[in-house]
C-alpha atoms as a PDB file:
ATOM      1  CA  UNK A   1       0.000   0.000   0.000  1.00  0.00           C
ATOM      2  CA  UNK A   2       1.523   3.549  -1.020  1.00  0.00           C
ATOM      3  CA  UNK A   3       1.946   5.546   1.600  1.00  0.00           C
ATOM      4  CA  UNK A   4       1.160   9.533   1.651  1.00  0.00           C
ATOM      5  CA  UNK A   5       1.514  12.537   3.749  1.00  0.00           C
ATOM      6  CA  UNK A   6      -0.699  15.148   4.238  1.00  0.00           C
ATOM      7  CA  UNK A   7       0.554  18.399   5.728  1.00  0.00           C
ATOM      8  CA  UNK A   8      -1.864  20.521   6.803  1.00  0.00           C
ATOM      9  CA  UNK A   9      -4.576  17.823   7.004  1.00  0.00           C
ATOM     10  CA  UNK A  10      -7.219  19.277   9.303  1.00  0.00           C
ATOM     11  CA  UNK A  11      -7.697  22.200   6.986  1.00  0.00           C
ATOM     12  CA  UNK A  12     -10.693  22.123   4.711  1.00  0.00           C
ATOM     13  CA  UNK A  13      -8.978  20.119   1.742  1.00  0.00           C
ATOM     14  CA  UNK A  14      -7.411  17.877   4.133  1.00  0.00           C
ATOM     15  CA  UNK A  15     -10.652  16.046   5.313  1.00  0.00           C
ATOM     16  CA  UNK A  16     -11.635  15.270   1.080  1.00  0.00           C
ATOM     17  CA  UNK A  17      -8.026  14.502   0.163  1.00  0.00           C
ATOM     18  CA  UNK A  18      -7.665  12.163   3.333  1.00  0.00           C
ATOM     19  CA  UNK A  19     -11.256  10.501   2.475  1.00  0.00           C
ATOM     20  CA  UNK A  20     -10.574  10.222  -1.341  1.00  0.00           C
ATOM     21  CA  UNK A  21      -7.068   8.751  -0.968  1.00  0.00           C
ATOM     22  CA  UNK A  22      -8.078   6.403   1.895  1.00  0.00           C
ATOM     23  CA  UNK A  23     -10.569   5.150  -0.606  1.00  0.00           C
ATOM     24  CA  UNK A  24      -8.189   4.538  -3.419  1.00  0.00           C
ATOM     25  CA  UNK A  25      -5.819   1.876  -1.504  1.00  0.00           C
ATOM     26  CA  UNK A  26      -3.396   4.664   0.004  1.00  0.00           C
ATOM     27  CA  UNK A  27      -2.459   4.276   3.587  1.00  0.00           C
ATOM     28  CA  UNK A  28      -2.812   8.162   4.893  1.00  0.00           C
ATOM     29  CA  UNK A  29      -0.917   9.539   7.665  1.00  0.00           C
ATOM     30  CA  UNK A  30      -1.794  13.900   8.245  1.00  0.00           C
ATOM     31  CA  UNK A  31      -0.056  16.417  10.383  1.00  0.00           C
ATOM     32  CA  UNK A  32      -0.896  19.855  11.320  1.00  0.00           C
ATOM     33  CA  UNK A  33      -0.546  22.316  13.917  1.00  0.00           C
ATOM     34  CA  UNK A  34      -4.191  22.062  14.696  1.00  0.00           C
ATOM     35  CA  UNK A  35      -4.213  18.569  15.848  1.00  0.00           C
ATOM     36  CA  UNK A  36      -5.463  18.277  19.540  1.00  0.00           C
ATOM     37  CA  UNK A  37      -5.456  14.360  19.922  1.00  0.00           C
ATOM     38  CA  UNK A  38      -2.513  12.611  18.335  1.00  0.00           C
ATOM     39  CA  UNK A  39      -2.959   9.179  17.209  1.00  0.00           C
ATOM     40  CA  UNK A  40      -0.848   7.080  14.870  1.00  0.00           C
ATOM     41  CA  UNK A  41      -2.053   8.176  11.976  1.00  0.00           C
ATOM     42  CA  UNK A  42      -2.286  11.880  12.926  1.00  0.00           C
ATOM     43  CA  UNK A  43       0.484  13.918  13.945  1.00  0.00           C
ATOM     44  CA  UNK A  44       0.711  17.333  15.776  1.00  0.00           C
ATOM     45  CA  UNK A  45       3.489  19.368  13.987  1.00  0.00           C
ATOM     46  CA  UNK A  46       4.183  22.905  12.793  1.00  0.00           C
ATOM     47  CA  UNK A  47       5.355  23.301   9.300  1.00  0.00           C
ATOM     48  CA  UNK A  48       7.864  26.358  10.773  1.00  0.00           C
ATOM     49  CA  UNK A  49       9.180  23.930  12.879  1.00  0.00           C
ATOM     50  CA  UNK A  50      12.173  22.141  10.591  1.00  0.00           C
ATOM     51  CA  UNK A  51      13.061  19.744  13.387  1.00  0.00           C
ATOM     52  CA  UNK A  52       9.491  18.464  13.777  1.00  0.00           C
ATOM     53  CA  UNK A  53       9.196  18.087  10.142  1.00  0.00           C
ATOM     54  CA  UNK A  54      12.266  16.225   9.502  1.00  0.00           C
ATOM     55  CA  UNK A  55      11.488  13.967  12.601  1.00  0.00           C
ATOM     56  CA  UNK A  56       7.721  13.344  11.259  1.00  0.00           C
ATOM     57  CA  UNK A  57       9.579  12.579   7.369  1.00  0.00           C
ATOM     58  CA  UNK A  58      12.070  10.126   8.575  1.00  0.00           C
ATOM     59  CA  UNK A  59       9.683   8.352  10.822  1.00  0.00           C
ATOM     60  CA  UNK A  60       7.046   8.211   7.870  1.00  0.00           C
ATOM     61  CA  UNK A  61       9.194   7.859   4.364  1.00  0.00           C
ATOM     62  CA  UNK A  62       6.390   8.791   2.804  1.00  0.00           C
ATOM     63  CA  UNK A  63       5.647   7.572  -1.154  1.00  0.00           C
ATOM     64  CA  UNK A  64       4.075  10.732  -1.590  1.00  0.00           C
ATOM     65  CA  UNK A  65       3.667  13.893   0.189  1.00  0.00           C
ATOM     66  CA  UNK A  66       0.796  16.408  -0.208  1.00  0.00           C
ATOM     67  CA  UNK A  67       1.266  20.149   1.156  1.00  0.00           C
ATOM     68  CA  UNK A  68      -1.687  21.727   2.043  1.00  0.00           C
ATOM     69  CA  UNK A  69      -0.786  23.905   4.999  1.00  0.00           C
ATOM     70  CA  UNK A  70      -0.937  27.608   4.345  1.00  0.00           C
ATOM     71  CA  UNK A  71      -1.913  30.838   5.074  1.00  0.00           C
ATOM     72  CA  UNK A  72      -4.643  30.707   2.069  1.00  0.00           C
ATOM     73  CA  UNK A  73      -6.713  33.503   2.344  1.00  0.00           C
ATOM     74  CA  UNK A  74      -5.802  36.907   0.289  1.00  0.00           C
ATOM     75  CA  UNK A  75      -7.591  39.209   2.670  1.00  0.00           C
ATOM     76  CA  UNK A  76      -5.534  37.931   5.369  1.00  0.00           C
ATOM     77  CA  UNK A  77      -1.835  37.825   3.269  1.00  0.00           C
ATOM     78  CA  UNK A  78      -2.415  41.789   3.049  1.00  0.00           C
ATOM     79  CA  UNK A  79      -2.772  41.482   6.965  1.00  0.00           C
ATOM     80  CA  UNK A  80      -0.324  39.363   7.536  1.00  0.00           C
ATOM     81  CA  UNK A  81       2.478  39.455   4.873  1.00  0.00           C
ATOM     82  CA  UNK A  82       4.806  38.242   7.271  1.00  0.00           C
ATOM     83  CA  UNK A  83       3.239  34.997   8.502  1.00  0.00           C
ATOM     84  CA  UNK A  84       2.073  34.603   4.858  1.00  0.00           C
ATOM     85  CA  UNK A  85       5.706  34.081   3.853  1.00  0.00           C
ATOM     86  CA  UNK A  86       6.980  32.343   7.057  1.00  0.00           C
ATOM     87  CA  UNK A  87       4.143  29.508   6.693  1.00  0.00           C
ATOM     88  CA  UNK A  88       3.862  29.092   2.932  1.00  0.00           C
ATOM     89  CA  UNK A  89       7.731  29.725   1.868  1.00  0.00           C
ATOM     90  CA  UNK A  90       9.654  28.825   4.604  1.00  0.00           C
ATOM     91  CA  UNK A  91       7.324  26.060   5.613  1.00  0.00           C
ATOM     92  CA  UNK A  92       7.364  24.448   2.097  1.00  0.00           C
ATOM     93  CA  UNK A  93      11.490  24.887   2.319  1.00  0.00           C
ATOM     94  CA  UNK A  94      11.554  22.753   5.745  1.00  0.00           C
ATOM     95  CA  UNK A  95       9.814  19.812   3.994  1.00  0.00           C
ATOM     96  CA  UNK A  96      12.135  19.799   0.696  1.00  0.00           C
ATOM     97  CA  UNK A  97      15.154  19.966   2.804  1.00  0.00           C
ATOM     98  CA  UNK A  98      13.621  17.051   4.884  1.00  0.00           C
ATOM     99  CA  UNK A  99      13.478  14.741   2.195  1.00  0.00           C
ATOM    100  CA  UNK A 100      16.492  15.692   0.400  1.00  0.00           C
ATOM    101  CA  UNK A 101      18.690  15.725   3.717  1.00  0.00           C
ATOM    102  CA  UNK A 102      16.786  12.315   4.084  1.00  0.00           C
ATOM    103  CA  UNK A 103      17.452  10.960   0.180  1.00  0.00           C
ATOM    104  CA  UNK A 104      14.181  10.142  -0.076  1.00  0.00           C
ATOM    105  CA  UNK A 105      12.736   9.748  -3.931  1.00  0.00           C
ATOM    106  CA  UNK A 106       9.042  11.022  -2.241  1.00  0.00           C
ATOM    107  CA  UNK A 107       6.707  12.653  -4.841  1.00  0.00           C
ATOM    108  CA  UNK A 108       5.811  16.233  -3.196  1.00  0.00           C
ATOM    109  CA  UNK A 109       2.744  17.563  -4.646  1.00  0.00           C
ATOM    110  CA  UNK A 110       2.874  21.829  -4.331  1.00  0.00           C
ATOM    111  CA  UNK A 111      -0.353  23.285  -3.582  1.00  0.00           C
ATOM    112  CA  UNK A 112      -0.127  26.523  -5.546  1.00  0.00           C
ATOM    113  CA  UNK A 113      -2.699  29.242  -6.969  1.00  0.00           C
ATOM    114  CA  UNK A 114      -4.252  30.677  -9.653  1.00  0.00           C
ATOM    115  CA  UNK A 115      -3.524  34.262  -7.748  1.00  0.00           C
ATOM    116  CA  UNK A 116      -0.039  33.785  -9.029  1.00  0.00           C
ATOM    117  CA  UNK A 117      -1.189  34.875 -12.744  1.00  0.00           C
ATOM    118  CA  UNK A 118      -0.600  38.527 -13.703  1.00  0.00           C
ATOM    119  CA  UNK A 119      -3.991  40.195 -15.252  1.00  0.00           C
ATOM    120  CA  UNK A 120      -5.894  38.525 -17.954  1.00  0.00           C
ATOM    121  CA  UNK A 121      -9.249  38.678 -20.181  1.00  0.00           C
ATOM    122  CA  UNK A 122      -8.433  35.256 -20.881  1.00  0.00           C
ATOM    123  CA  UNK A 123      -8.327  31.654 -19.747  1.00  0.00           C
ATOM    124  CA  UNK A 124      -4.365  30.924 -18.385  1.00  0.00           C
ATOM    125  CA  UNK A 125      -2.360  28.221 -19.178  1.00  0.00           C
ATOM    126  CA  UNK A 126       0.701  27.381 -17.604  1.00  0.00           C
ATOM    127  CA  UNK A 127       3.412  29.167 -19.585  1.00  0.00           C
ATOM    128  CA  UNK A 128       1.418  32.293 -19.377  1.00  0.00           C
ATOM    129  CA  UNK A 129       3.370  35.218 -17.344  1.00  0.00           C
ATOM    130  CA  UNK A 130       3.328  35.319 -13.272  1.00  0.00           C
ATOM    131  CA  UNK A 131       2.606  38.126 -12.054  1.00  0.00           C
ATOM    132  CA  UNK A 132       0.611  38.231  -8.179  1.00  0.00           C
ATOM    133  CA  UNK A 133      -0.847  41.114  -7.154  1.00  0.00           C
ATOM    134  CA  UNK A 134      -1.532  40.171  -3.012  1.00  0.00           C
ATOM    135  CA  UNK A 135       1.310  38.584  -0.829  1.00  0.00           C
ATOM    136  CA  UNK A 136      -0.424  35.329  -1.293  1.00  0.00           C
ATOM    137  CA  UNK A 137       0.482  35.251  -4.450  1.00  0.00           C
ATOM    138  CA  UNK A 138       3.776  36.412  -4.166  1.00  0.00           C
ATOM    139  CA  UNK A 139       4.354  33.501  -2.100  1.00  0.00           C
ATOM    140  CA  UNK A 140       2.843  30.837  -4.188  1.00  0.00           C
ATOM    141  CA  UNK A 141       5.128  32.196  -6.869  1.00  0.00           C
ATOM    142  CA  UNK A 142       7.924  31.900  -4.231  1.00  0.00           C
ATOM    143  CA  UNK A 143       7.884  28.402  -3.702  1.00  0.00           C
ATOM    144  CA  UNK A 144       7.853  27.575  -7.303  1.00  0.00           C
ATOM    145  CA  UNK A 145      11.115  29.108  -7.576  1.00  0.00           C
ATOM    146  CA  UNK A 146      12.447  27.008  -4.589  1.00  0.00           C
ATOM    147  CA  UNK A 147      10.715  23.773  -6.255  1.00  0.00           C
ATOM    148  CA  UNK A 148      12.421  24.746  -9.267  1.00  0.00           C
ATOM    149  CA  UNK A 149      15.773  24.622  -7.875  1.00  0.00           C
ATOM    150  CA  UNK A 150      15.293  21.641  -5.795  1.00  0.00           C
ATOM    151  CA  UNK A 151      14.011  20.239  -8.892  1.00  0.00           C
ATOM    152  CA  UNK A 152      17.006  20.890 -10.464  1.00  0.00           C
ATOM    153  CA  UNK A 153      19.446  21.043  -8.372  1.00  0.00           C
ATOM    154  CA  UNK A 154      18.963  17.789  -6.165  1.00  0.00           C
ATOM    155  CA  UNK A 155      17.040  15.959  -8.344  1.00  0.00           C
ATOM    156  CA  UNK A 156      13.862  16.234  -5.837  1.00  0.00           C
ATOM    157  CA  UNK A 157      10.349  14.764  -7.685  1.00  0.00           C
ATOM    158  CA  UNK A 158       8.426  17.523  -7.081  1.00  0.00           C
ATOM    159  CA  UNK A 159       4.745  18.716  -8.966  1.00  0.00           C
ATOM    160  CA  UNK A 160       3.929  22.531  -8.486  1.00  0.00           C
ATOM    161  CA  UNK A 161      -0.274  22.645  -8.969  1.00  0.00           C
ATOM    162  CA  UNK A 162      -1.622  26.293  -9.356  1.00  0.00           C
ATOM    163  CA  UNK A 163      -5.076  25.305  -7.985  1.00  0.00           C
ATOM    164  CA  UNK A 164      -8.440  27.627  -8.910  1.00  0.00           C
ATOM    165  CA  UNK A 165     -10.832  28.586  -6.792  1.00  0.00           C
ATOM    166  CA  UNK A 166     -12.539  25.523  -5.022  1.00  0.00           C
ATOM    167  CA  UNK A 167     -15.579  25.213  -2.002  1.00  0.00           C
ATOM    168  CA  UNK A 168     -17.584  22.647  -0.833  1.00  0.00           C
ATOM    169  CA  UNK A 169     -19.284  21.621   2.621  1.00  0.00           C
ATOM    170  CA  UNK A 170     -17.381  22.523   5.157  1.00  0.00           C
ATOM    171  CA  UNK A 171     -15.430  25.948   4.024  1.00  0.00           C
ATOM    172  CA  UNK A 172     -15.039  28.614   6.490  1.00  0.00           C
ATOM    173  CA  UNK A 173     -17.450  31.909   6.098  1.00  0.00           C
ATOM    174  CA  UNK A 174     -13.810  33.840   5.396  1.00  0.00           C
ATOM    175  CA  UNK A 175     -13.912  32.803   1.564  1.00  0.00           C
ATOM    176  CA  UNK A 176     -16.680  34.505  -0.685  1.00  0.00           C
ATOM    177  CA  UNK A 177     -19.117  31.852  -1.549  1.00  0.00           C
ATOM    178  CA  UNK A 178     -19.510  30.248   1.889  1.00  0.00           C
ATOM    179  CA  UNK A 179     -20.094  34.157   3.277  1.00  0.00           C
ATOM    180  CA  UNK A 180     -23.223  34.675   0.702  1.00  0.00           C
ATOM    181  CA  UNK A 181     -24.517  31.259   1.858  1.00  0.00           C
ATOM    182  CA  UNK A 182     -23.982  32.041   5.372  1.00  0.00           C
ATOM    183  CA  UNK A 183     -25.401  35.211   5.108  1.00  0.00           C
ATOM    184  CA  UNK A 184     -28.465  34.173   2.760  1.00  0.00           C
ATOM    185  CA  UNK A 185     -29.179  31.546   4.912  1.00  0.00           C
ATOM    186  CA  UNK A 186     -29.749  33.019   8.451  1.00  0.00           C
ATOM    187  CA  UNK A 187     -31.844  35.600   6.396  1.00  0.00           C
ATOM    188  CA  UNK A 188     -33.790  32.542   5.445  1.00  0.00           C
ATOM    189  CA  UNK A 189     -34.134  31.305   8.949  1.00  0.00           C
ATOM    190  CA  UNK A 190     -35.707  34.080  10.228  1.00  0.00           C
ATOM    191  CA  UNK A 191     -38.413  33.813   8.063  1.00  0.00           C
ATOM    192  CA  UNK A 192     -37.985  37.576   7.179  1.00  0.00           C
ATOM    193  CA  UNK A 193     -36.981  39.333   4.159  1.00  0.00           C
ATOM    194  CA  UNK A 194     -33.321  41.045   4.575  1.00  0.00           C
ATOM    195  CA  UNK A 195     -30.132  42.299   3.389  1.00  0.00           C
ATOM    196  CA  UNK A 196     -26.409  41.239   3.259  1.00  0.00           C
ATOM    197  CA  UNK A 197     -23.519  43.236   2.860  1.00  0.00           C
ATOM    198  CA  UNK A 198     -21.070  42.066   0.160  1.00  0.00           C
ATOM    199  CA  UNK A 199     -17.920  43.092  -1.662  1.00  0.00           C
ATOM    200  CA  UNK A 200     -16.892  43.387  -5.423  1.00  0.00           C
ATOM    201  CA  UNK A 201     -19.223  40.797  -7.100  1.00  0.00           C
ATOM    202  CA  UNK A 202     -18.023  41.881 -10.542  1.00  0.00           C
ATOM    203  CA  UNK A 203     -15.270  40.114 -10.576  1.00  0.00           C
ATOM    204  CA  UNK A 204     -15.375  36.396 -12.507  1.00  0.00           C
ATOM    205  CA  UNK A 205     -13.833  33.144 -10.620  1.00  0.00           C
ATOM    206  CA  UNK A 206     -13.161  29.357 -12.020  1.00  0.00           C
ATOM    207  CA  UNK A 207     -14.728  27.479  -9.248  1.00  0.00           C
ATOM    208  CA  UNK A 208     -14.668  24.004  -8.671  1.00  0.00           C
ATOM    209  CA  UNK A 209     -16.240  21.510  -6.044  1.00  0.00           C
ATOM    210  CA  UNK A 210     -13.481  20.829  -3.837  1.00  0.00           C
ATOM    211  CA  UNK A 211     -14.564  16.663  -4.140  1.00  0.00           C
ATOM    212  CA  UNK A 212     -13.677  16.883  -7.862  1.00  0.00           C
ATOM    213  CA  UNK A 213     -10.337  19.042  -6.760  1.00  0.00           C
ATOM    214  CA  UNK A 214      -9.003  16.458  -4.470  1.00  0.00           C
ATOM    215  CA  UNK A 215      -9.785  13.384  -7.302  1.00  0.00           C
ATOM    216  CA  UNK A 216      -7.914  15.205  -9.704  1.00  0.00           C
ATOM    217  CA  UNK A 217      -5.176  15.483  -7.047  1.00  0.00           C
ATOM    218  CA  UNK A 218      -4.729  12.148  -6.837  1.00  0.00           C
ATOM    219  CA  UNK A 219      -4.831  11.337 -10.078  1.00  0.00           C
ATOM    220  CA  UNK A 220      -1.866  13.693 -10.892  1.00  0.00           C
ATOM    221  CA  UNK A 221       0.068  11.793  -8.057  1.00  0.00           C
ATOM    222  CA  UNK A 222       0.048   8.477  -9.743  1.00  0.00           C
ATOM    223  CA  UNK A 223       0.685   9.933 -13.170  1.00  0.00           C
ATOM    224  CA  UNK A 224       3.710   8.731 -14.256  1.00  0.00           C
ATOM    225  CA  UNK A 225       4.749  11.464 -16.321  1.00  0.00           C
ATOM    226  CA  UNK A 226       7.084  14.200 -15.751  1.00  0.00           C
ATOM    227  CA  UNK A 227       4.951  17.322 -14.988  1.00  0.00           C
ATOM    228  CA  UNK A 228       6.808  20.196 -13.202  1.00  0.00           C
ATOM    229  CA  UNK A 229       3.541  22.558 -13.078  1.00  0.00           C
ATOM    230  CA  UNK A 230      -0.460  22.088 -13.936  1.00  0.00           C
ATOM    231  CA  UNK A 231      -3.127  23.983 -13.785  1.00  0.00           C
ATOM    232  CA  UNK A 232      -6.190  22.946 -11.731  1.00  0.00           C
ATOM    233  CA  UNK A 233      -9.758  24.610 -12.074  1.00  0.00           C
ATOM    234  CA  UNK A 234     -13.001  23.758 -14.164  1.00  0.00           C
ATOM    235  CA  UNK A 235     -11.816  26.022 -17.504  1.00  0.00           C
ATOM    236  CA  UNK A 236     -15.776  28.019 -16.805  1.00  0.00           C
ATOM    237  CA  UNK A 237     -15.333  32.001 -15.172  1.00  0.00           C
ATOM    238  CA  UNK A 238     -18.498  32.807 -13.219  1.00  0.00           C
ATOM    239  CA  UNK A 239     -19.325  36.103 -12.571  1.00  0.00           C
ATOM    240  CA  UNK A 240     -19.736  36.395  -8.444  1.00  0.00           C
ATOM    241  CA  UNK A 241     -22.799  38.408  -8.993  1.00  0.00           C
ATOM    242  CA  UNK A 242     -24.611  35.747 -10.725  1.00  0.00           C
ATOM    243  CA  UNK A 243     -23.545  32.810  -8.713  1.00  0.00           C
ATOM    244  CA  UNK A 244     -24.894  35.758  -4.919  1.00  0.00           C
ATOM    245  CA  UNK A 245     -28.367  35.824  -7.412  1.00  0.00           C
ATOM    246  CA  UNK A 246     -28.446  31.927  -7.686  1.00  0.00           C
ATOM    247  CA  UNK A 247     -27.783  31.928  -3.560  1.00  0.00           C
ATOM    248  CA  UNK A 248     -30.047  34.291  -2.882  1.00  0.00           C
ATOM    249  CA  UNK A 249     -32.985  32.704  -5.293  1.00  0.00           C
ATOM    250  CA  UNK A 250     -32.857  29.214  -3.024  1.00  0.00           C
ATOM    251  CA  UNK A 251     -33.953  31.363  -0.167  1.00  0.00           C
ATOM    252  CA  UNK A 252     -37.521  32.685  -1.337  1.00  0.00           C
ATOM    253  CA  UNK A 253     -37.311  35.561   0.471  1.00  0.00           C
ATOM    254  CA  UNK A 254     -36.246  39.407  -0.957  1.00  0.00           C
ATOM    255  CA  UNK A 255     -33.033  40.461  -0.235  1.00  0.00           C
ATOM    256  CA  UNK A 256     -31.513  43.149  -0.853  1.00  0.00           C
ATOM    257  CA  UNK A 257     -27.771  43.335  -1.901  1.00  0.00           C
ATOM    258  CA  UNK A 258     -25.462  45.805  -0.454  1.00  0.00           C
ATOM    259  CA  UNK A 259     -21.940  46.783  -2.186  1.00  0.00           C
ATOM    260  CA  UNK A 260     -19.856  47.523   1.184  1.00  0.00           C
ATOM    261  CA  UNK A 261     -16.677  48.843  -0.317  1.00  0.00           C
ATOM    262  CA  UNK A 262     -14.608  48.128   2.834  1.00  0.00           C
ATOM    263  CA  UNK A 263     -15.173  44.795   1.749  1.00  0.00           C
ATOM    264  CA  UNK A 264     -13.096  45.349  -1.784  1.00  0.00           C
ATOM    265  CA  UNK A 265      -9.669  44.072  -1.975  1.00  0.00           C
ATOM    266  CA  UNK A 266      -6.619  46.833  -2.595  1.00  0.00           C
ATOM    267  CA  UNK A 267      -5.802  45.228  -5.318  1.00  0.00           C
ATOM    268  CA  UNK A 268      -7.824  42.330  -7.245  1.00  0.00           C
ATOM    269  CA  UNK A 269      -8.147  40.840 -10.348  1.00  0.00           C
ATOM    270  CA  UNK A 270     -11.271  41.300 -12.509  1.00  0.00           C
ATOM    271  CA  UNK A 271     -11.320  38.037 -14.205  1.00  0.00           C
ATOM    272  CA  UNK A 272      -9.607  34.798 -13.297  1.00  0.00           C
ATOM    273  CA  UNK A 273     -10.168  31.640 -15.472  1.00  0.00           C
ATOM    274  CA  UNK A 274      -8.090  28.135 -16.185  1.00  0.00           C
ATOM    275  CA  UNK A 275      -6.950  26.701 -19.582  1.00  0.00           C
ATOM    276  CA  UNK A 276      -7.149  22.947 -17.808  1.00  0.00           C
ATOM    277  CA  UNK A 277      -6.027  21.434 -21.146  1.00  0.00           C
ATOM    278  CA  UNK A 278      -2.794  20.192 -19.763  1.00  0.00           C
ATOM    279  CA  UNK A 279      -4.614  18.631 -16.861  1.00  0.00           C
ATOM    280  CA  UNK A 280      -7.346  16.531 -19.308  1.00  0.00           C
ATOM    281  CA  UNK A 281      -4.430  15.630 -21.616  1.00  0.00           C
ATOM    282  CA  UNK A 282      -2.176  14.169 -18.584  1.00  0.00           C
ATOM    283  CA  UNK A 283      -4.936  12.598 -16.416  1.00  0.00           C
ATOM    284  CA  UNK A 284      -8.659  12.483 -18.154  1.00  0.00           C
ATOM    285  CA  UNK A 285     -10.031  14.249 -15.511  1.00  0.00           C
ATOM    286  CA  UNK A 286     -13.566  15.656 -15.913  1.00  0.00           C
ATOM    287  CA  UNK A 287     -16.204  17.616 -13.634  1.00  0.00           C
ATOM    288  CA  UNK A 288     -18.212  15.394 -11.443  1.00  0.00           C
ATOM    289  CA  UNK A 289     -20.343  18.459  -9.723  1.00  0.00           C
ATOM    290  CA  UNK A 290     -21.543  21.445 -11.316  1.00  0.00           C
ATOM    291  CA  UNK A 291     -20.687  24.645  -9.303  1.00  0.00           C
ATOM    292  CA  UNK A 292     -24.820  25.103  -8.433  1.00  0.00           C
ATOM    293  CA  UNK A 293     -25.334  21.340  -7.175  1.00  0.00           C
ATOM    294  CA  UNK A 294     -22.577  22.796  -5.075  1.00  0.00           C
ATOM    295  CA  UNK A 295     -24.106  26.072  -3.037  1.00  0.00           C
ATOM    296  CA  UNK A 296     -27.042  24.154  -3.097  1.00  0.00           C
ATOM    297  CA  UNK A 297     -26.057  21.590  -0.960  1.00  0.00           C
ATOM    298  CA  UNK A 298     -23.946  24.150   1.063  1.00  0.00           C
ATOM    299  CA  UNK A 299     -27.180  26.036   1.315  1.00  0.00           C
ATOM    300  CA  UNK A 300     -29.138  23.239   2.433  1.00  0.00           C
ATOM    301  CA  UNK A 301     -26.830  21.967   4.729  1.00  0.00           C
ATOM    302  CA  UNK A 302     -26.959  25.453   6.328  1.00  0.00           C
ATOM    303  CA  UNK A 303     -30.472  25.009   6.857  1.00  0.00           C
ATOM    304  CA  UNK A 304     -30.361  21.646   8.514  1.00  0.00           C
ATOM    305  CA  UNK A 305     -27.992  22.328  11.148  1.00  0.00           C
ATOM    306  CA  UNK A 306     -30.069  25.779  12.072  1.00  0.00           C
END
């Protein structure tokens, strides 16, 4: 049985990548700072912390290892810049140097961004020009330039994937679609009509259900071709104004829609879509959920656990 790693495993993706590798015949192992009862399958350990990592790798010799842990949010990079780095960079850094200090031949699977793209009216594809406008971004584009040299340098296997924007069951109200379903739905529980406040819904977004994310995660782990960077996202930019209408019309009730502007970004881009051509030609991979079966059953699930 192949073992993995997942860093950062009681984050949101951790729970579907644990559940969908467990189910394809990989023995999972997860570690994050977050974890409040060890076991021997779950480990408590800081990314920062290069001894704990190291200690964690050699134990493990993992097959594969996934990194999810990071400081994810852009609204909180611009806040925190300096824990942005310290997490994302240097953490990433402490697990390369684990494994090549360690000579292990461990696949590490990158979890990168779309926010490290520079403006465009158009779909992306992976040789298009980086160019992040937020710290996050900045240090998604950081650790591609460490992967590259440990690529390159020490031979390390290592796949950089600039995910798109994802959400499912589960995602914190910090991230845009969960906040219009959290918002829509309390509206909807108090049986009155209402209003929410939201930010710049003009912007477009690839979204993706984060089940069909974490499938197509593991199938670009057990390709056996040489892939140093792939896009991830559905290749379909939804405008966030229509997918707050489609919220807002599960409710039944009128709401009104409020543009707060201290809820605008200093600096965001207007349209963000992937080219996932790379991604069908390397693994087959295809949509399972539509983005609306999605916030619907966010939306419902809201509802049940009022």
């Amino acid at each position: 049985m192949k073992r993995v790693l997942i860093v950062g495993m009681s984050g949101f993706v951790g729970a579907y990548l644990k559940k969908e590798l467990s189910c394809n015949d990989y023995e999972v192992y997860g570690c994050d700072n977050k974890v409040l009862e060890p076991n021997d399958h779950l480990f408590r350990v800081d990314i920062t912390d290069i001894s704990g990592v190291y200690q964690l790798i050699e134990r493990l010799k993992p097959s594969y290892i996934f990194n999810l842990a990071a400081v994810s949010s852009v609204s909180y990079s611009w806040e925190n810049p300096q824990k942005t780095v310290n997490v994302n960079v240097c953490g990433t850094i402490n697990i390369l140097e684990s494994v090549r200090r360690l000579k292990l031949d461990s696949k590490i699977l990158l979890l990168g961004s779309s926010e490290e793209y520079a403006p465009s009216d158009k779909p992306v594809t992976e040789k298009d020009r980086l160019e992040a406008i937020n710290p996050y971004g900045i240090s998604r584009i950081m650790i591609e330039k460490f992967a590259k040299i440990y690529r390159n340098c020490y031979g390390l296997d290592i796949v950089c994937i600039r995910a798109f924007n994802h959400t499912g069951l589960g995602q914190t109200p910090v991230f845009v679609l969960p906040s219009f379903i959290d918002q829509v739905s309390k509206i909807a529980l108090s049986k009155k009509c209402g209003a929410i406040k939201v930010g710049n819904i003009s912007v477009y977004r690839d979204f993706s259900d984060v089940r069909d994310v974490v499938r197509v995660y593991r199938m670009i782990a057990g390709c056996n071709e040489n892939i140093d960077v792939i896009n991830v996202g559905s290749g379909i930019a939804y405008k966030i104004e229509d997918l707050l209408k489609f919220i807002i019309s599960l409710s039944n009730y009128e709401i009104e829609i409020i543009i707060d502007k201290n809820r605008f970004r200093s600096a965001d881009l207007l349209y963000s879509c992937c080219d996932n051509t790379l991604l069908k030609s390397k693994t087959n991979w295809y949509a399972k959920y539509t983005i609306y079966d999605t916030l619907k059953e966010m939306y419902d699930e809201k509802l049940s656990n009022k």
